[in-house]
N, C-alpha and C. Protein backbone atom coordinates (compact mmCIF):
# COMPACT_ATOMS: atom_id res chain seq x y z
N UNK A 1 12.27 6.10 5.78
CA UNK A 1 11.95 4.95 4.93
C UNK A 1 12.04 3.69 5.78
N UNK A 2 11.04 2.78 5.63
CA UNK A 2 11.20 1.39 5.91
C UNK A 2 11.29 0.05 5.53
N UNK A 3 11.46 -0.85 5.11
CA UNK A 3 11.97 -2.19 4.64
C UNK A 3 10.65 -2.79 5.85
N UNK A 4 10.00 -3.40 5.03
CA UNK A 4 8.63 -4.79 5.76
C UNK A 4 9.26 -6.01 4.88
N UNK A 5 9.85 -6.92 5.01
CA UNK A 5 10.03 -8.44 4.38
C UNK A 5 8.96 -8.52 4.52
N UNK A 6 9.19 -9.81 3.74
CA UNK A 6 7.51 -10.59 3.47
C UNK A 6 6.93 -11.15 2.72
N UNK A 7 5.78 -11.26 2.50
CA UNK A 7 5.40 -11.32 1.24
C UNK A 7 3.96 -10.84 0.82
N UNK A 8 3.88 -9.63 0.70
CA UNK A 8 2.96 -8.35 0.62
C UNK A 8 1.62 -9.49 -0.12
N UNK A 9 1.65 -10.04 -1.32
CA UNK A 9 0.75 -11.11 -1.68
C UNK A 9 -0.23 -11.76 -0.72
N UNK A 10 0.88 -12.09 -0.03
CA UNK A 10 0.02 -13.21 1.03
C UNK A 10 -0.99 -12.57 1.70
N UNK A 11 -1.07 -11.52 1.50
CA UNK A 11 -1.82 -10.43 2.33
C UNK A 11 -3.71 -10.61 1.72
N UNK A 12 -3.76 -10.93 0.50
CA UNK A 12 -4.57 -10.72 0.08
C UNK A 12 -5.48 -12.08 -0.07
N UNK A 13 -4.87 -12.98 1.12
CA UNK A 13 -6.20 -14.38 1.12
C UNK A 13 -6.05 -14.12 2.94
N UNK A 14 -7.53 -14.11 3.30
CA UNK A 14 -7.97 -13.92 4.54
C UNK A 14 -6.91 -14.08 5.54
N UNK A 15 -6.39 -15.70 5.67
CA UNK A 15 -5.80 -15.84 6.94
C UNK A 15 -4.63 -14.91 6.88
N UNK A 16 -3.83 -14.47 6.12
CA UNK A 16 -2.66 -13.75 6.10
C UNK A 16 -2.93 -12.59 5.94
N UNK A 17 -3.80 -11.58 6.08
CA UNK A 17 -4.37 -10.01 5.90
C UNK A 17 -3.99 -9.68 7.36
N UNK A 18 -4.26 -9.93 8.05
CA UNK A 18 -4.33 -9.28 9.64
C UNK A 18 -2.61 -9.60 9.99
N UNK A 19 -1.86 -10.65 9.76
CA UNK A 19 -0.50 -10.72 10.51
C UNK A 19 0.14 -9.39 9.09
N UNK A 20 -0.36 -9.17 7.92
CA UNK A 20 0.79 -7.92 6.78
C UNK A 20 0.40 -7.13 7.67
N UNK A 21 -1.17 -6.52 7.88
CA UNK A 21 -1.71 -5.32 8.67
C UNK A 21 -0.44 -5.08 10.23
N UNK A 22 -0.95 -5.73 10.78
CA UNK A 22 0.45 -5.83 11.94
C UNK A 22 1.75 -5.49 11.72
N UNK A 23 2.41 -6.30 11.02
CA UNK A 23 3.53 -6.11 10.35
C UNK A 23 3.49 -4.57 9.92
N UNK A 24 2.84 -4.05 8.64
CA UNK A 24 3.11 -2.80 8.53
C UNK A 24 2.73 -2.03 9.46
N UNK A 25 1.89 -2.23 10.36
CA UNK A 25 1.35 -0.93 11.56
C UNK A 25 2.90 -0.85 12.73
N UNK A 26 3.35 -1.87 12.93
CA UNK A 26 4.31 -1.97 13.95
C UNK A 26 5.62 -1.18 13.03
N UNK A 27 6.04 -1.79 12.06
CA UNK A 27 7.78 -1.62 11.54
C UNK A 27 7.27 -0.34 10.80
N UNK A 28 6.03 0.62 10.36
CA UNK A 28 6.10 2.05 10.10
C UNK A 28 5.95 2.88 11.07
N UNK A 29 5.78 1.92 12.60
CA UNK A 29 5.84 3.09 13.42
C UNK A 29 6.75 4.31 13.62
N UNK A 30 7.78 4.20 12.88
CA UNK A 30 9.44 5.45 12.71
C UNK A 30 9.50 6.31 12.13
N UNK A 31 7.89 6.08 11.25
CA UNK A 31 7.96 6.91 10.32
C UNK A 31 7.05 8.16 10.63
N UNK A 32 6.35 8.30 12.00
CA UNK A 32 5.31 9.66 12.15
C UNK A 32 4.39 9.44 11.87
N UNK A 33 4.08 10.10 11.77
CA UNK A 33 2.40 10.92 10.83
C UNK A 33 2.63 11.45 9.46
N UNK A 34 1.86 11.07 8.77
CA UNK A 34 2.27 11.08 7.29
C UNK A 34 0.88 11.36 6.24
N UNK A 35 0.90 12.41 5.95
CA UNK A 35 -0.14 12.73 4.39
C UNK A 35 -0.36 12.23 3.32
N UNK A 36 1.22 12.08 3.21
CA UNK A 36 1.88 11.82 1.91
C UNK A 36 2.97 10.44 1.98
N UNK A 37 2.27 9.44 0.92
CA UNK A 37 2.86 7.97 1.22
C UNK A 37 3.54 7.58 -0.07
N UNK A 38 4.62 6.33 0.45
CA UNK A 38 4.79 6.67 -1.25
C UNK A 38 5.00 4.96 -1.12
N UNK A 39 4.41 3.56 -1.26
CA UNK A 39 4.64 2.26 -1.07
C UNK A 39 5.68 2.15 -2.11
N UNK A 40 6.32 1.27 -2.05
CA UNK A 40 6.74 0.03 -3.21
C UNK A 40 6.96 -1.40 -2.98
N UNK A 41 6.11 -2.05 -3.71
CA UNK A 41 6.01 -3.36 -3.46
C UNK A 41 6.57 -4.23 -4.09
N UNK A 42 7.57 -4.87 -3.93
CA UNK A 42 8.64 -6.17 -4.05
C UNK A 42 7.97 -7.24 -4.12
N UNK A 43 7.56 -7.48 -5.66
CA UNK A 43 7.22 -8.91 -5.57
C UNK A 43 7.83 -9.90 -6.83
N UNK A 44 7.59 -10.95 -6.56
CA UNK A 44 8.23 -12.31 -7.57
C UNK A 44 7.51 -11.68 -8.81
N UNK A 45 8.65 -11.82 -9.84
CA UNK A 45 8.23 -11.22 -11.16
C UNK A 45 7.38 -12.50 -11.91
N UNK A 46 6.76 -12.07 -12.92
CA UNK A 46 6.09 -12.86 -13.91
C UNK A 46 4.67 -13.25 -13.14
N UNK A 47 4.04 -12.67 -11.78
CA UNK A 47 2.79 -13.22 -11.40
C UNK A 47 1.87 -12.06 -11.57
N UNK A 48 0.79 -12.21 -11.58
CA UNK A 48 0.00 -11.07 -11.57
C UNK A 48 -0.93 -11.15 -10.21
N UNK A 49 -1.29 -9.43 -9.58
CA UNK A 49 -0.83 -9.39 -8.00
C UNK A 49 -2.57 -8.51 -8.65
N UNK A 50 -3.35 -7.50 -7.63
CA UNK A 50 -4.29 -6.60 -7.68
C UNK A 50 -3.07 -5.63 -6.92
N UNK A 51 -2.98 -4.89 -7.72
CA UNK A 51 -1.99 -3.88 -6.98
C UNK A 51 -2.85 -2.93 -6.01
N UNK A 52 -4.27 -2.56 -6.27
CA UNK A 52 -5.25 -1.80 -5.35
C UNK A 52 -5.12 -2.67 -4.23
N UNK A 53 -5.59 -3.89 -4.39
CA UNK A 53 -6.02 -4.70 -2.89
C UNK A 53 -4.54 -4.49 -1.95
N UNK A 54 -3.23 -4.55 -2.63
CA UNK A 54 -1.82 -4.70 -1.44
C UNK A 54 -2.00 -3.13 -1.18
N UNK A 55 -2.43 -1.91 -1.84
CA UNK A 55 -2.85 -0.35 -0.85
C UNK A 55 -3.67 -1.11 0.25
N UNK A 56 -4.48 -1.55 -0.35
CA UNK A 56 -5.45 -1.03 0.48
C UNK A 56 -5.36 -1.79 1.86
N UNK A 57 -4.68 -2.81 1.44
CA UNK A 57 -4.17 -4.03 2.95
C UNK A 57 -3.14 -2.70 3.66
N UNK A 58 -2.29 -2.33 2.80
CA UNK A 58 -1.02 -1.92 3.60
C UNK A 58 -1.43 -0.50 4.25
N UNK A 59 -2.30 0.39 3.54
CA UNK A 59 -2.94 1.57 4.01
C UNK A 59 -3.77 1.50 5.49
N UNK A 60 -4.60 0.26 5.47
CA UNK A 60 -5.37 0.07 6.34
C UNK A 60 -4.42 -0.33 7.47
N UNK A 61 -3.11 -0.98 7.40
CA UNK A 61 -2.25 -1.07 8.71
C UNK A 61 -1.66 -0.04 8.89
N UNK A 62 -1.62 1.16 8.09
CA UNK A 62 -0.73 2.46 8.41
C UNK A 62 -1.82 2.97 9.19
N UNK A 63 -3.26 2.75 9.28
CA UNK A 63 -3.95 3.55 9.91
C UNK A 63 -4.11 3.12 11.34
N UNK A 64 -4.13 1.61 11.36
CA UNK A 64 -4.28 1.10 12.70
C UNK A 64 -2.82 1.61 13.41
N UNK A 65 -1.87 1.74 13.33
CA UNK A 65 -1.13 2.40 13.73
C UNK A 65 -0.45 1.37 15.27
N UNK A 66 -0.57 0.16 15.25
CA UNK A 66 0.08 -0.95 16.28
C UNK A 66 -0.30 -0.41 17.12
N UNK A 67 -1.49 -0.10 17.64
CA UNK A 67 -1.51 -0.08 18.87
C UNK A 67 -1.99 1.32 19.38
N UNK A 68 -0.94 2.20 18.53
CA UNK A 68 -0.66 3.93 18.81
C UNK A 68 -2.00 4.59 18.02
N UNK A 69 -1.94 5.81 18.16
CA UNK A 69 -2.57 7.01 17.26
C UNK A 69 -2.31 6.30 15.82
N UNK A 70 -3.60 6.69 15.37
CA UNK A 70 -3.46 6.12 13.61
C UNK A 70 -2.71 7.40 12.77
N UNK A 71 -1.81 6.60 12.28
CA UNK A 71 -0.58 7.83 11.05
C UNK A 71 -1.23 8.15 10.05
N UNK A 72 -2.42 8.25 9.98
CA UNK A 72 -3.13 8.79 8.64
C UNK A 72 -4.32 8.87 8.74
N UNK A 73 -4.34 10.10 9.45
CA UNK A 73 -5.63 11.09 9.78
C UNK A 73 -6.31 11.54 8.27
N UNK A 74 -5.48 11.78 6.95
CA UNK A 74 -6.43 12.10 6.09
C UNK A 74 -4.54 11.81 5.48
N UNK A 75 -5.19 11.40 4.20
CA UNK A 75 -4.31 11.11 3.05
C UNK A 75 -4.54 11.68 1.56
N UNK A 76 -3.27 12.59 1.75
CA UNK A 76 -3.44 13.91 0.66
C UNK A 76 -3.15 13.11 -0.88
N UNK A 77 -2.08 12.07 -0.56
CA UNK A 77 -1.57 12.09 -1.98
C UNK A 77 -0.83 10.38 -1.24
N UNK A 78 -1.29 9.42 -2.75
CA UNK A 78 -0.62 8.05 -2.28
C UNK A 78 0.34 7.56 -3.70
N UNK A 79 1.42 7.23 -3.74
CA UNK A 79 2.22 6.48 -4.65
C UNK A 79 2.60 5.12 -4.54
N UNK A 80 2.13 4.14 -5.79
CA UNK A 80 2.07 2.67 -5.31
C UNK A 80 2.98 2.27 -6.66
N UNK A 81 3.04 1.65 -6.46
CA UNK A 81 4.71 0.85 -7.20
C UNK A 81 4.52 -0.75 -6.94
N UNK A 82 4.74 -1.43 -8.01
CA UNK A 82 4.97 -2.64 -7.72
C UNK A 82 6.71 -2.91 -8.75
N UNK A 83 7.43 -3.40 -7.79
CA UNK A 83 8.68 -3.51 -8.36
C UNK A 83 9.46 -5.18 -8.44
N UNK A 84 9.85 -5.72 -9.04
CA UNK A 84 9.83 -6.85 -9.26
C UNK A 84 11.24 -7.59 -8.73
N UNK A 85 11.65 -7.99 -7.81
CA UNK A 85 12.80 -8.78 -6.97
C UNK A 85 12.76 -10.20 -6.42
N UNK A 86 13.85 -10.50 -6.03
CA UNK A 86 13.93 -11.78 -5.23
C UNK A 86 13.44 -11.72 -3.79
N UNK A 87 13.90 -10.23 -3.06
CA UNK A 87 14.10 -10.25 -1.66
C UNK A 87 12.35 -9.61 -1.75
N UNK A 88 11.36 -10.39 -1.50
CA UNK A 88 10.00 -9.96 -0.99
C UNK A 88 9.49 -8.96 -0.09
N UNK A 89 8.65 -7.65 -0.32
CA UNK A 89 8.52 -7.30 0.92
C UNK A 89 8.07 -5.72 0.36
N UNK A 90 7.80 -4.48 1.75
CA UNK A 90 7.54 -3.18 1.10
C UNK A 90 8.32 -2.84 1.56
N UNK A 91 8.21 -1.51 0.58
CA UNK A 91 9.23 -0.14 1.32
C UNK A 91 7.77 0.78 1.57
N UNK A 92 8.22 1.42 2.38
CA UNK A 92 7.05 2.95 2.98
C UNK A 92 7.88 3.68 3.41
N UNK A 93 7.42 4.95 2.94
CA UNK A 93 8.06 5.82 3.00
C UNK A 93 7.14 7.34 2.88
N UNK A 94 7.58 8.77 3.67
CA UNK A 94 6.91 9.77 3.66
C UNK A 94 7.23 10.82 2.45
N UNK A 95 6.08 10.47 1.20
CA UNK A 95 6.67 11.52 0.00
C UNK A 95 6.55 13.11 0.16
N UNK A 96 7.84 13.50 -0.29
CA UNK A 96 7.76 15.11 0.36
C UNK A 96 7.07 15.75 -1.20
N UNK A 97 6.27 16.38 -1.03
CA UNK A 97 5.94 17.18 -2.30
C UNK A 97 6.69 17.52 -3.45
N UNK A 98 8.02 17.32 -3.57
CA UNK A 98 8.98 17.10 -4.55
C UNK A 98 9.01 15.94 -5.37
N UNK A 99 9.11 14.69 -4.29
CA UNK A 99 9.47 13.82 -4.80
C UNK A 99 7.59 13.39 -5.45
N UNK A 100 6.38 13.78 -5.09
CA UNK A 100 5.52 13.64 -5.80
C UNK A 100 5.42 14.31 -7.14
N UNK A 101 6.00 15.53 -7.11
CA UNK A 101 5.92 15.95 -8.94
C UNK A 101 7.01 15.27 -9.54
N UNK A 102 7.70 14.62 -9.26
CA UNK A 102 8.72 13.96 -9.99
C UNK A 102 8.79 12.93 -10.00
N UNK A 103 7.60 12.20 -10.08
CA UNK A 103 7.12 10.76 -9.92
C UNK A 103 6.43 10.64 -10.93
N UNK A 104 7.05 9.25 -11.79
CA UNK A 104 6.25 9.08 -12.81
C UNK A 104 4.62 9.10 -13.43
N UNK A 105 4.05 10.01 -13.95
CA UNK A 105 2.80 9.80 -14.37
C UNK A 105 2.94 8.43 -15.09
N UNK A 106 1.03 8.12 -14.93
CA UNK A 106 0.24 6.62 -15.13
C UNK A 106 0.20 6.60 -17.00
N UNK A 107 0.74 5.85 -17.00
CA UNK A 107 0.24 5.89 -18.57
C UNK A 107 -0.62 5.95 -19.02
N UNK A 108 -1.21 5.58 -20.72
CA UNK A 108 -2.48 5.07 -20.85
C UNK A 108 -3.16 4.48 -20.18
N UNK A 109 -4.62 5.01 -20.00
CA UNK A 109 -5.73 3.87 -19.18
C UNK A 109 -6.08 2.54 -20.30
N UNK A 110 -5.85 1.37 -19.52
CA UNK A 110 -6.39 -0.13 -20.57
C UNK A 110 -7.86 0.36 -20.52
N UNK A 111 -8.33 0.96 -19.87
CA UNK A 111 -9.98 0.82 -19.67
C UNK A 111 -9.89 2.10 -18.96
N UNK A 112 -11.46 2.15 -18.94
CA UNK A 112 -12.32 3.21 -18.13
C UNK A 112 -13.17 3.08 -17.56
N UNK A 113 -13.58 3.39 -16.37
CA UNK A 113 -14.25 2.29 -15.33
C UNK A 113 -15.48 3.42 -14.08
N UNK A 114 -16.19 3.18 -15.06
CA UNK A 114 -17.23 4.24 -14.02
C UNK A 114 -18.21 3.73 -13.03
N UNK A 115 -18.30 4.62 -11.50
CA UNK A 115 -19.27 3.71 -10.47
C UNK A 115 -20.27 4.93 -9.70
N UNK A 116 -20.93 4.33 -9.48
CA UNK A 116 -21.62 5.42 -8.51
C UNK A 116 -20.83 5.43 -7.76
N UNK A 117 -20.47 4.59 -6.15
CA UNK A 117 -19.77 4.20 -5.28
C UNK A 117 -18.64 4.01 -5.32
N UNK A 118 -17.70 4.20 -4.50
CA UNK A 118 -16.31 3.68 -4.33
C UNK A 118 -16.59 2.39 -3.35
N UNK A 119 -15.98 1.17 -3.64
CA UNK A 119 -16.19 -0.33 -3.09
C UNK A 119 -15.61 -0.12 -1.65
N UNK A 120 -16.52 -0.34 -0.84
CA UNK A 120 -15.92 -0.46 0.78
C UNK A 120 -14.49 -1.79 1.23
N UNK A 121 -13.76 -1.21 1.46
CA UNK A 121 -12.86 -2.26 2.17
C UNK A 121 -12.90 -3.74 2.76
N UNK A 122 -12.76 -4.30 1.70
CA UNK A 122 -12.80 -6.05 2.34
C UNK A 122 -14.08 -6.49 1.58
N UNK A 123 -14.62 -5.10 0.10
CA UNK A 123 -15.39 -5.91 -0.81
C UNK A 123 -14.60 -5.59 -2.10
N UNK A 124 -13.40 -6.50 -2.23
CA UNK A 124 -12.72 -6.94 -2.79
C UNK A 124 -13.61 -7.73 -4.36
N UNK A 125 -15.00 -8.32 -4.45
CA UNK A 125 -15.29 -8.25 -5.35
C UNK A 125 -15.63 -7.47 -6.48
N UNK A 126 -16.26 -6.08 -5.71
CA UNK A 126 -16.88 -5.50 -6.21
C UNK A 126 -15.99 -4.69 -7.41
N UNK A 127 -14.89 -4.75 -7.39
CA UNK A 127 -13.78 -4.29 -7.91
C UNK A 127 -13.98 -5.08 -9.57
């Protein structure tokens, strides 16, 4: 498991995307090679965040991998969490197949949302 301070948010207006990416590619380097991910994201309560866009920032630095071999050659299974604190920042961590069946199922869907396409990375509108 790892601790990223921060502020995972900031991630999601241009100039601050590339220094989270860094940040998580460098401080998950301890963690291997990994299938199975399990985020949780620490953020200031009462704001509303795109919880897809902080995956997909923080996924995309697990792949660049600082430098090294990218830690996520193919990704079996992802768990995202947004958890609400003072101290800002992620946890990452490698979920062992246990701790995925014993992870809370999604509740009701607010909606239902059908596409031909899945939206390419960094088209954040299309969402």
């Amino acid at each position: 498991m790892v601790w990223i301070p921060g502020r995972p948010a900031a991630a999601l207006r241009r100039e601050h995307e590339r220094s989270w990416r860094r940040a998580v590619a460098t401080r998950a380097g301890t963690l291997g090679p990994a299938r199975r991910v399990w985020l949780d994201f620490v953020l200031v309560a009462d704001r509303w965040v795109d919880l897809d866009s902080l995956v997909e920032v923080a996924i995309a630095g697990l792949r660049d991998g600082g430098g090294m071999a990218p830690r996520l050659a193919t990704l079996e299974a992802l768990i995202a969490r947004r958890l609400d604190g003072d101290s800002q920042g992620l946890t990452v961590r490698v979920a062992d197949p246990d701790a995925l069946r014993a992870a809370p199922r999604p509740g009701v869907p607010a909606a239902e949302v059908t596409m031909d396409e899945v939206p390419h990375p960094g088209r954040r509108e299309a969402k």
